[in-house]
Protein backbone atom coordinates (compact mmCIF):
# COMPACT_ATOMS: atom_id res chain seq x y z
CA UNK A 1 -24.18 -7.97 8.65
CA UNK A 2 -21.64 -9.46 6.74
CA UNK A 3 -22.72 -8.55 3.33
CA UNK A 4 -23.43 -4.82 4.97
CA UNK A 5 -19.52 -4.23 5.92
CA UNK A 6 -18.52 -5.73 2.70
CA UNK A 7 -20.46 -3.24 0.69
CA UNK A 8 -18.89 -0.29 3.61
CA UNK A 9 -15.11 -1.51 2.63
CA UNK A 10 -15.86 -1.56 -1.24
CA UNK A 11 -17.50 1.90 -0.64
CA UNK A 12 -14.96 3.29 1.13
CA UNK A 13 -11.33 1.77 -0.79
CA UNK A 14 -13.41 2.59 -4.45
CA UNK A 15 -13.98 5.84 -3.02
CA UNK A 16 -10.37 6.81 -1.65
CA UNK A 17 -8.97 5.20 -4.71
CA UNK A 18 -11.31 7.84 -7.22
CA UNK A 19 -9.84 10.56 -4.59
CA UNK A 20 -6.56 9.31 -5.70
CA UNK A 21 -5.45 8.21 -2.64
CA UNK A 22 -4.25 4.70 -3.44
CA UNK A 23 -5.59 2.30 -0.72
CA UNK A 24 -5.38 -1.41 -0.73
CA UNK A 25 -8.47 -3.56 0.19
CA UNK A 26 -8.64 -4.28 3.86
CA UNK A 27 -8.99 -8.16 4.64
CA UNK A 28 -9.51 -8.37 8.68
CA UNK A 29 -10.16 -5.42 9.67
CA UNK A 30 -12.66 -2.68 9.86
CA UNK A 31 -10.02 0.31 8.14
CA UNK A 32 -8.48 1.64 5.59
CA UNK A 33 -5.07 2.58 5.39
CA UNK A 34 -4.73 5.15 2.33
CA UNK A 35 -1.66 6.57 1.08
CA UNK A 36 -1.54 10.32 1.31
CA UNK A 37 1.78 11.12 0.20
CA UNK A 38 0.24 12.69 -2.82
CA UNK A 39 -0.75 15.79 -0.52
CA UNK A 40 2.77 16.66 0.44
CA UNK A 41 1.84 17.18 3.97
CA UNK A 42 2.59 14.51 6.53
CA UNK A 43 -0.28 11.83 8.09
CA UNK A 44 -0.46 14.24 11.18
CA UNK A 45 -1.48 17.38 9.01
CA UNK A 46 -3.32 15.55 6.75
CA UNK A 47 -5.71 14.11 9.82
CA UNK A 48 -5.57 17.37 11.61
CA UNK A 49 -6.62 19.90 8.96
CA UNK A 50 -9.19 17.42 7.29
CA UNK A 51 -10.65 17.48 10.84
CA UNK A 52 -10.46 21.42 11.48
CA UNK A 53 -11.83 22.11 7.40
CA UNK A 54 -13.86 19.28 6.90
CA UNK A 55 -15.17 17.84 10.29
CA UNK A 56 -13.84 14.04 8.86
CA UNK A 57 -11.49 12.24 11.62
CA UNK A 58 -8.76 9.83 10.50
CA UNK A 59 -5.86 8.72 12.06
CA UNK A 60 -2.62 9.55 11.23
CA UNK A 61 -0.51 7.04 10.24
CA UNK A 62 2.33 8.01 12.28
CA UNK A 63 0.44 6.56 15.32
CA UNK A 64 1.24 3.15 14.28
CA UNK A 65 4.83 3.68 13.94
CA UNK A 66 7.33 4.86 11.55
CA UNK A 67 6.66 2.71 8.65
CA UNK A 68 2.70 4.22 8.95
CA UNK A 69 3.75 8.12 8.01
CA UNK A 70 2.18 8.97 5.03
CA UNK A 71 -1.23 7.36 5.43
CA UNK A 72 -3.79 7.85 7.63
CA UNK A 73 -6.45 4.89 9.04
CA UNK A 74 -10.14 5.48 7.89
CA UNK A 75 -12.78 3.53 9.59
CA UNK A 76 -15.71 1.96 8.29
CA UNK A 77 -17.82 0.79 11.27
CA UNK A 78 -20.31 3.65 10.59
CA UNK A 79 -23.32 3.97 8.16
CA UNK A 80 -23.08 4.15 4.22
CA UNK A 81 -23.87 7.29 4.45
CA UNK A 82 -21.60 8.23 6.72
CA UNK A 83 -18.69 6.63 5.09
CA UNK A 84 -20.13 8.47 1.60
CA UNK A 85 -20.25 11.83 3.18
CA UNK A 86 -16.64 11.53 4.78
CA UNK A 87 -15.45 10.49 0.82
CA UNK A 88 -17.51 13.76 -0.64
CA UNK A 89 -15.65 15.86 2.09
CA UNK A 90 -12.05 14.08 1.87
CA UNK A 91 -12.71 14.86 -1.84
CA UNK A 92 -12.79 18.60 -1.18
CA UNK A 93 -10.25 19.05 0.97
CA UNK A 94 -7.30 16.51 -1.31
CA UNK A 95 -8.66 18.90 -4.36
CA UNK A 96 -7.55 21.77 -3.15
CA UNK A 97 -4.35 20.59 -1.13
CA UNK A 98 -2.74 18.28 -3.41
CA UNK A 99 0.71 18.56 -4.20
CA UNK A 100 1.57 20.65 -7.50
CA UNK A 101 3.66 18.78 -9.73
């Protein structure tokens, strides 16, 4: 099991990273705490219109205090193929609202 959420977290912070949002490798957890300050929008829009377009929940980062705005936290206590569809779809929806510029 512990070789199974290994390979989940290097899915998942490779994956965010490609996206281009910058996310440090968890160490104790089971999330990911990505940077999304390249979208221009804050970590509440970002988690609610990646839910309403793309059906992927995150949390924003705001929830965790004011040091937590701009990032959002991604879990990775689901299946590979989960985690690798949320990526494909977070993918989408950065492409076409990152920030100009």
């Amino acid at each position: 099991m512990v070789e199974e959420y290994n390979r989940r977290r290097l899915t998942i912070v490779k994956g965010l990273n490609d996206i281009g949002l910058s996310c440090f490798e968890p160490r104790g957890a089971f999330y990911a705490f990505p940077s999304i300050k390249g979208t221009g929008m804050t970590s509440e829009e970002f988690a609610e219109r990646l839910l309403i377009e793309q059906k992927v929940a995150v949390v924003p980062g705001s929830a965790f205090g004011q040091c937590g705005e701009g990032y959002v936290r991604c879990c990775y206590a689901t299946s590979l193929a989960d985690i690798e569809e949320a990526l494909s779809r977070m993918k989408r929806f950065v492409n076409k609202h990152r920030k100009e510029g």
